[in-house]
Protein backbone atom coordinates (compact mmCIF):
# COMPACT_ATOMS: atom_id res chain seq x y z
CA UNK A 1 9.52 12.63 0.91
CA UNK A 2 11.23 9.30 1.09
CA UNK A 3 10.92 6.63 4.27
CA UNK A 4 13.49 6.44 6.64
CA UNK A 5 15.80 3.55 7.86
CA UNK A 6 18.64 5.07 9.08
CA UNK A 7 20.47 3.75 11.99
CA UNK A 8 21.29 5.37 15.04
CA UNK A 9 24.54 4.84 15.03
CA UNK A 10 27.68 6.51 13.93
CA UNK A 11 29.87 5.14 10.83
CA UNK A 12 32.35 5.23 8.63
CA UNK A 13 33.60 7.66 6.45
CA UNK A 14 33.23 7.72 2.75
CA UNK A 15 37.17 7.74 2.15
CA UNK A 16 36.63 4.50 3.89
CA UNK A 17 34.25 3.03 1.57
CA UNK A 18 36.06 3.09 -1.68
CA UNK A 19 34.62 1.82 -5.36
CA UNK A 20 32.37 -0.88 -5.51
CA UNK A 21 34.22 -4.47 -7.10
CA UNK A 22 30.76 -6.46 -7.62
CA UNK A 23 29.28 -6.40 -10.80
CA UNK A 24 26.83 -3.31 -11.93
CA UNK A 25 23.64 -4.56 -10.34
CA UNK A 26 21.22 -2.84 -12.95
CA UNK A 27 23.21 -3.73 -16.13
CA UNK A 28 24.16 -7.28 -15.28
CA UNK A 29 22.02 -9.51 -17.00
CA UNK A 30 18.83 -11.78 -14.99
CA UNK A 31 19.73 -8.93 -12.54
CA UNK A 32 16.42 -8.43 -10.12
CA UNK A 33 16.68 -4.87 -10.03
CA UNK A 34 17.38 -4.36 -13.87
CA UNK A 35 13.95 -2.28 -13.83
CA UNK A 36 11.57 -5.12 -14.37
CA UNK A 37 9.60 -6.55 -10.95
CA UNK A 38 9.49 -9.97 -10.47
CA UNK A 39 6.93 -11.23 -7.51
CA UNK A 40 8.54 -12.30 -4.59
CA UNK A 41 7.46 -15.44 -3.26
CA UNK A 42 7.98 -17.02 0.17
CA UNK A 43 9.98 -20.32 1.09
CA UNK A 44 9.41 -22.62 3.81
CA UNK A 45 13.01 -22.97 5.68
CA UNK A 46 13.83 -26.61 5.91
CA UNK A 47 13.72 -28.70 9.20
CA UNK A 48 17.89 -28.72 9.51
CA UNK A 49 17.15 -24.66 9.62
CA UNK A 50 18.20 -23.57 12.87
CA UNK A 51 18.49 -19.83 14.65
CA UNK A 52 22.02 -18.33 15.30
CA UNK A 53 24.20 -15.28 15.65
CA UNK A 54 25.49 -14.64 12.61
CA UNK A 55 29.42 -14.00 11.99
CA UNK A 56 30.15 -10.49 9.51
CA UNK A 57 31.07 -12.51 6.80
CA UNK A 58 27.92 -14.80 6.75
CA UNK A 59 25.65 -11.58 7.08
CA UNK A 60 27.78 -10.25 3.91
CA UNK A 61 27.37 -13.37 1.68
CA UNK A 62 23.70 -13.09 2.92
CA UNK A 63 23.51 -9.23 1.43
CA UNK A 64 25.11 -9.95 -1.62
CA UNK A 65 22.42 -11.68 -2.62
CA UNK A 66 20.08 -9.01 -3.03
CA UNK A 67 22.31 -5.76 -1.94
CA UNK A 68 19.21 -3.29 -2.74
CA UNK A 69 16.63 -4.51 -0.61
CA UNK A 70 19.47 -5.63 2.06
CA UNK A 71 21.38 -2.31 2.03
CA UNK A 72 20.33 -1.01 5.14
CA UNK A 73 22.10 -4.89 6.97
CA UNK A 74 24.78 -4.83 4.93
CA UNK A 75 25.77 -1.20 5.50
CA UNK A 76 25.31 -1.93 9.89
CA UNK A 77 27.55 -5.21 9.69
CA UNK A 78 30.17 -3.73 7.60
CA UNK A 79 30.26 -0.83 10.45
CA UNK A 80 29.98 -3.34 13.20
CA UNK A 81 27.02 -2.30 14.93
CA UNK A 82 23.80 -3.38 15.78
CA UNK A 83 22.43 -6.75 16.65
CA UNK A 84 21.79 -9.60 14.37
CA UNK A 85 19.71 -13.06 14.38
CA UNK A 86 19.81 -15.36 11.79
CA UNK A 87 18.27 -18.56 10.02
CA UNK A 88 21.15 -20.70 8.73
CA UNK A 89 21.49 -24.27 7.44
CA UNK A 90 24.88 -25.25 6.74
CA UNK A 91 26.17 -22.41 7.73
CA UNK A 92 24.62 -20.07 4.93
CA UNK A 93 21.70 -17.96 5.96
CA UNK A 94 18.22 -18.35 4.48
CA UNK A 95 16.93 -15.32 6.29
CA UNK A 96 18.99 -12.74 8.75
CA UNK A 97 17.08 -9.32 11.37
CA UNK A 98 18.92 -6.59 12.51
CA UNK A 99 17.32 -6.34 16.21
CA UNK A 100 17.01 -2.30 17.42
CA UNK A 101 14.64 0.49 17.38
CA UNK A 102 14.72 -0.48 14.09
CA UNK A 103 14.29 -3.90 13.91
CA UNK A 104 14.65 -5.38 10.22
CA UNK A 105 14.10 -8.79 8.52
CA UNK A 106 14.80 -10.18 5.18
CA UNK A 107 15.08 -13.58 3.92
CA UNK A 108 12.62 -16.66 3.96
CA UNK A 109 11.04 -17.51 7.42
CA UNK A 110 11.30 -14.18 8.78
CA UNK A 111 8.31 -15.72 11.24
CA UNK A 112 11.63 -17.35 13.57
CA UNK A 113 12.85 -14.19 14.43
CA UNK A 114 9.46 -13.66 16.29
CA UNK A 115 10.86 -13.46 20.30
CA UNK A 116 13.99 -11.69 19.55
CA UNK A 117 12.00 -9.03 17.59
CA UNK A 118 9.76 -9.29 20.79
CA UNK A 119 12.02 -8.68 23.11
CA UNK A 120 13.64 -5.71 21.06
CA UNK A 121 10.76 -3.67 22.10
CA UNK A 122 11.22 -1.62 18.56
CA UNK A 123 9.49 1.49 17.30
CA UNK A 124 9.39 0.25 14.11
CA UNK A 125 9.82 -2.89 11.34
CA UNK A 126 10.42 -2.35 8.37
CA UNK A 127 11.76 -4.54 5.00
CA UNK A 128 11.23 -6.90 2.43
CA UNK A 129 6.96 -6.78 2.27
CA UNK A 130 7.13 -10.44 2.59
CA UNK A 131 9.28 -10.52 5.44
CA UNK A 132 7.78 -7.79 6.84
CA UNK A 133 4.48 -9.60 7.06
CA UNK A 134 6.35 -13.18 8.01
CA UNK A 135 7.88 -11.65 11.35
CA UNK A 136 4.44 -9.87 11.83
CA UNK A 137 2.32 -12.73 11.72
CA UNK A 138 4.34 -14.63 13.96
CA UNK A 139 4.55 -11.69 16.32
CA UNK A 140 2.04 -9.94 16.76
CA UNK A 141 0.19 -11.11 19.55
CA UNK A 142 3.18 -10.28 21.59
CA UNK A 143 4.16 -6.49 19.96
CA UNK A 144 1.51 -3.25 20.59
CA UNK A 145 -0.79 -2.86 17.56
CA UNK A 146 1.36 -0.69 15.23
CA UNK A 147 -0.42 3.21 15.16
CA UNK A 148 0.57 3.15 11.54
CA UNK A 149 0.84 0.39 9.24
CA UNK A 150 2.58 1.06 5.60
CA UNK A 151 2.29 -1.56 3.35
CA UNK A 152 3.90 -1.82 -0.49
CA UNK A 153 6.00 1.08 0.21
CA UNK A 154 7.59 1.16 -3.41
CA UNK A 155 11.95 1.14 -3.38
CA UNK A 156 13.25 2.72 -6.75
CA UNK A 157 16.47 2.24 -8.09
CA UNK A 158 18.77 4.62 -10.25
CA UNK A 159 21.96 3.55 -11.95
CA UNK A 160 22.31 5.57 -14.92
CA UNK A 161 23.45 9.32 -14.53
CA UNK A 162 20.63 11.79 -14.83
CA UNK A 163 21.00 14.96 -16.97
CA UNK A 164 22.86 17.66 -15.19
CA UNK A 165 21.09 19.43 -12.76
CA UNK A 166 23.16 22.44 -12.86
CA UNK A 167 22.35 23.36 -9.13
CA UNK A 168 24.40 24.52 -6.00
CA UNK A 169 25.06 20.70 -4.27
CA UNK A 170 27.06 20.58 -2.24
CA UNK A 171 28.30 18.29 1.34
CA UNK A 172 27.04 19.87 4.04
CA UNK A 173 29.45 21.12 6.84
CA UNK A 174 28.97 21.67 10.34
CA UNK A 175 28.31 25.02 9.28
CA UNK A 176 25.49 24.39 8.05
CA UNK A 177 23.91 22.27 10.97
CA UNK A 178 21.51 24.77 12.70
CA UNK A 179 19.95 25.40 8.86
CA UNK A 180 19.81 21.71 8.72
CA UNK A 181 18.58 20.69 12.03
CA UNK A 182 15.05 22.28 11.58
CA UNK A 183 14.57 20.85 7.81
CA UNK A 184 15.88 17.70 8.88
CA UNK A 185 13.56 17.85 11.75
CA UNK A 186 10.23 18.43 9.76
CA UNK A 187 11.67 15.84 7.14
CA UNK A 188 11.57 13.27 10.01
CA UNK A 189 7.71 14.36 11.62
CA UNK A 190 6.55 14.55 7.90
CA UNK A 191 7.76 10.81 6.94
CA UNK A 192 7.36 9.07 10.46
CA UNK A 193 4.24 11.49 12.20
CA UNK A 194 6.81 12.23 15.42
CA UNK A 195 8.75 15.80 15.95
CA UNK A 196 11.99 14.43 16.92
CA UNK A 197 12.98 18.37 18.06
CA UNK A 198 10.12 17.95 21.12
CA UNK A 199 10.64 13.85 21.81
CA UNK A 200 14.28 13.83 21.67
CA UNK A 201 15.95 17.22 20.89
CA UNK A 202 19.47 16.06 22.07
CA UNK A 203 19.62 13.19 20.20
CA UNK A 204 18.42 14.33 17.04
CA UNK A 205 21.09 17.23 17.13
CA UNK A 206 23.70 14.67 17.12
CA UNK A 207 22.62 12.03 15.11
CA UNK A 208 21.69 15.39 12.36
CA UNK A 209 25.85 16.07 13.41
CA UNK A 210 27.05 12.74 12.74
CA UNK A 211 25.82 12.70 9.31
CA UNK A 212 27.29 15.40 8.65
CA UNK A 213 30.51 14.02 10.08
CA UNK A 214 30.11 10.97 8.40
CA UNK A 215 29.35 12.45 4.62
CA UNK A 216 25.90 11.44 4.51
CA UNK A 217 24.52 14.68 4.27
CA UNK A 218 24.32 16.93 1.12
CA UNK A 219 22.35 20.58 0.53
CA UNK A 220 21.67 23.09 -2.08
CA UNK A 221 20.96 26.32 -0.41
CA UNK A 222 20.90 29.96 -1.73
CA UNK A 223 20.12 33.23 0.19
CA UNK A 224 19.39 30.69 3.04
CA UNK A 225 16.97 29.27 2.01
CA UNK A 226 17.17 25.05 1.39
CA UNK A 227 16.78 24.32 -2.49
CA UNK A 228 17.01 20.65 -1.83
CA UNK A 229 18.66 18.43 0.92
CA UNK A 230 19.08 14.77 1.22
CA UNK A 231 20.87 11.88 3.77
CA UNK A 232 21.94 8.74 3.39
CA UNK A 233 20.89 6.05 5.81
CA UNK A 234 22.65 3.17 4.00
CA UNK A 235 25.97 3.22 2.23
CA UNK A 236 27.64 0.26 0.99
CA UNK A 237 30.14 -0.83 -2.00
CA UNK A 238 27.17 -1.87 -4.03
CA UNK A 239 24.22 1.05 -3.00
CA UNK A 240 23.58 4.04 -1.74
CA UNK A 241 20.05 4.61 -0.27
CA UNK A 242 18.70 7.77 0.39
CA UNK A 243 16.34 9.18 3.04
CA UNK A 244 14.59 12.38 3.71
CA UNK A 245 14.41 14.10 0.15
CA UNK A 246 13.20 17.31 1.14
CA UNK A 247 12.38 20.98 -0.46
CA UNK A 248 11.75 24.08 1.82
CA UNK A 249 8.13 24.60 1.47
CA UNK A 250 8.17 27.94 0.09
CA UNK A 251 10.07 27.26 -3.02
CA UNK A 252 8.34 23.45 -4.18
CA UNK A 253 7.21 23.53 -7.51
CA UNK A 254 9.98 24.87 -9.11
CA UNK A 255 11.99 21.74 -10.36
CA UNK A 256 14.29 22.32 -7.74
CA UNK A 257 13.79 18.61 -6.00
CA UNK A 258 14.48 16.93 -9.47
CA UNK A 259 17.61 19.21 -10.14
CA UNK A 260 19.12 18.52 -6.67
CA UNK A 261 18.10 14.70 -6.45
CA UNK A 262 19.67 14.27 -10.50
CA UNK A 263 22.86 15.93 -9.30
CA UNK A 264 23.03 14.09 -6.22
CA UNK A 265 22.76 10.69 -7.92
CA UNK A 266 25.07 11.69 -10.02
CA UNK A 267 27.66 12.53 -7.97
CA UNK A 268 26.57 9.31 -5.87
CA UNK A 269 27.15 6.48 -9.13
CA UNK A 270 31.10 7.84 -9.50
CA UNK A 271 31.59 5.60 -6.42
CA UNK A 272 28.83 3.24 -6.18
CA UNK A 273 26.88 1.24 -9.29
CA UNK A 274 23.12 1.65 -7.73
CA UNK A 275 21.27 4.67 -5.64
CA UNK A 276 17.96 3.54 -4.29
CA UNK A 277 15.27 5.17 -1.82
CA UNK A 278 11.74 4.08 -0.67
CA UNK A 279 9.01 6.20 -0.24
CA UNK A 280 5.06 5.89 0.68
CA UNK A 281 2.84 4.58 -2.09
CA UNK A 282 0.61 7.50 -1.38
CA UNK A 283 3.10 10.24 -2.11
CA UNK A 284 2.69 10.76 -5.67
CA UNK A 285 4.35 13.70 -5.72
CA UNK A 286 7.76 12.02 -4.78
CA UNK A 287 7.18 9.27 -6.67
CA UNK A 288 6.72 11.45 -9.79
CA UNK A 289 9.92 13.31 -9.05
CA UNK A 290 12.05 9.86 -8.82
CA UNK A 291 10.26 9.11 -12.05
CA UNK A 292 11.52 12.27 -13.72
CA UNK A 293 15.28 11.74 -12.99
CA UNK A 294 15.04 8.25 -14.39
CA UNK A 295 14.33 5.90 -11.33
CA UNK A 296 12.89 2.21 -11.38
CA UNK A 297 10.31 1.13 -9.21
CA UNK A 298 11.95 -2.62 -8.44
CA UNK A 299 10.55 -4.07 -5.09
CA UNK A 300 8.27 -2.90 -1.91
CA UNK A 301 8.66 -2.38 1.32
CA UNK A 302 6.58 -2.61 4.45
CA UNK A 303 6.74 -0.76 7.42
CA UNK A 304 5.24 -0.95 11.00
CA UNK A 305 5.25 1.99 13.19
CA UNK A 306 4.75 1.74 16.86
C-alpha cells in the first residue's frame, strides 16, 4: 500500500536512536509540513556551485532543512552507508543524491548529478518531484527508458496521536519471520511489479531478517493470520517513514489497516515528532485509510522504475 525506499543495508538499532531535540516539525510555526502545501519551485545553482563528496555533517545540515522529504538521506548518512554526491557553494549544499540501486536526489540542480546517477546503473529514482524530474532530464539519454514511471506520488505526514486502535501490535521477532517473509514478499511485487521471492529469494530473506533485527518491523496477527504489518525504511531523530502497509487479503475491509496503522503511529510519535509514508496517487484506497487516522498530504514524490 505505500511506496518503498528502503535501503539495502543494515542499521542501527532503535535504543540507538533516542528522542528527537529539533523542534516539532508540524507544530512549529511557517513549518512546510504543518498540513498546508506550498508549490515547490526550482532554483538555478549559482556559477561558484561546484560537485563534491559530501562530509556527514554537511549531508545533516543539508536534511535538516526539510527532514520529511530528506528522511530517507538523512537516515543512510547517520548509519554511514551508501554513497553520496553533492552541489555545494561555500561549503553548504544546495542539492545532495544518494547513488545505489536506489539512487535519490533532492535539492536545487538535481540535473549535476546526471553521470554519477549514470554510472550507478540504478533500478530506480525516486524523490523530491522536482528533483526527480531535474536529474531525469539531464539523464536520460544515458539511463534505459524507465518500464514504469510514477509521478506526484503524494507523502503524508502524521504528528498528532490517532485514537487508540485497541489492536494486537506488536515488534515482530524472528519468530515471526517465515509469516512475514511471504506478506512482506507480496507487499514488495504489489508496490514495485517484481516478486522479490523468485528474483532474489536469498536476499530478500535477509534484508526481511534485518528489519526485524533492526526494529523496523511491527505486526498484528491473530490465529495466524496478519491483521496489519508495517516497516520502516527511514528512521531518524526527526521522522519515521513507513513502507509496505499491508492487510492479508482475506480479512481487508474490516478497519483493521486503520486500527493497526493508528496504533503504530502512535507508538512511533513517543520517540519521534513526525511519521510520514508515500504512496501511489492511484491507490485511493490507501490514501483514504491515511486520511482516516489523521494524515496530511504535504509534498509529492516521483519515482522511476527500471
Amino acid at each position: 500500500m505505500t511506496g518503498s525506499m528502503g535501503s539495502e543495508h543494515r542499521g542501527e538499532s532503535r535504543s540507538d536512536r533516542g528522542r528527537a531535540s529539533g523542534p516539532l516539525l508540524c507544530r512549529a510555526s511557517g513549518n512546510p509540513h504543518s498540513g498546508i502545501r506550498t508549490l515547490r519551485t526550482t532554483t538555478v545553482p549559482s556559477l561558484a556551485t561546484k560537485l563534491v563528496e559530501p562530509r556527514r555533517e554537511q549531508i545533516l545540515r543539508f536534511c535538516a532543512k526539510d527532514p520529511v522529504e530528506r528522511v530517507f538521506l538523512e537516515d543512510v548518512a547517520r548509519r554511514g552507508l551508501g554513497r553520496f554526491v553533492g552541489l555545494a557553494e561555500d561549503g553548504e549544499l544546495h542539492a545532495l543524491c544518494h547513488l545505489g540501486v536506489n539512487v535519490v536526489p533532492s535539492g536545487a540542480g538535481c540535473g549535476a548529478f546526471a553521470r554519477d546517477a549514470t554510472r550507478a546503473a540504478p533500478r530506480m529514482v525516486i524523490g523530491e518531484a522536482l528533483a526527480v524530474t531535474e536529474l531525469w532530464d539531464a539523464a536520460h539519454e544515458q539511463l534505459p527508458r524507465p518500464r514504469e514511471d510514477r509521478p506526484a506520488q503524494p507523502v503524508f505526514v502524521i504528528c498528532t496521536p490517532p485514537d487508540v486502535g485497541e489492536t494486537g501490535l506488536r515488534p515482530a521477532t524472528l519468530d515471526d519471520l517465515d509469516l512475514l517473509l511471504p506478506a512482506c514478499a507480496a507487499a514488495h511485487e504489489q508496490e514495485l511489479g517484481l516478486d522479490p521471492l523468485a528474483r532474489d529469494a536469498e536476499g530478500f530473506r535477509w534484508r526481511t531478517r534485518s528489519q526485524i533485527e533492526d526494529e523496523r518491523s511491527w505486526l498484528w496477527v491473530e490465529d495466524g493470520v496478519i491483521l496489519f504489518k508495517a516497516e520502516a525504511s527511514a528512521w531518524t531523530p526527526e521522522a519515521v517513514q513507513l513502507q509496505q502497509v499491508w492487510v492479508d487479503p482475506s480479512v481487508r475491509r474490516r478497519g483493521y489497516g486503520a486500527r493497526g496503522l493508528g496504533d503504530l503511529c502512535r507508538l512511533l510519535l513517543e520517540s519521534v515528532p513526525t511519521v510520514c509514508l508515500f504512496v501511489r496517487a492511484e491507490n485511493a484506497p490507501a490514501i483514504r485509510l491515511y486520511e482516516t487516522i489523521g494524515m496530511e498530504h504535504t509534498l509529492d514524490y516521483r519515482s522511476l522504475l527500471f
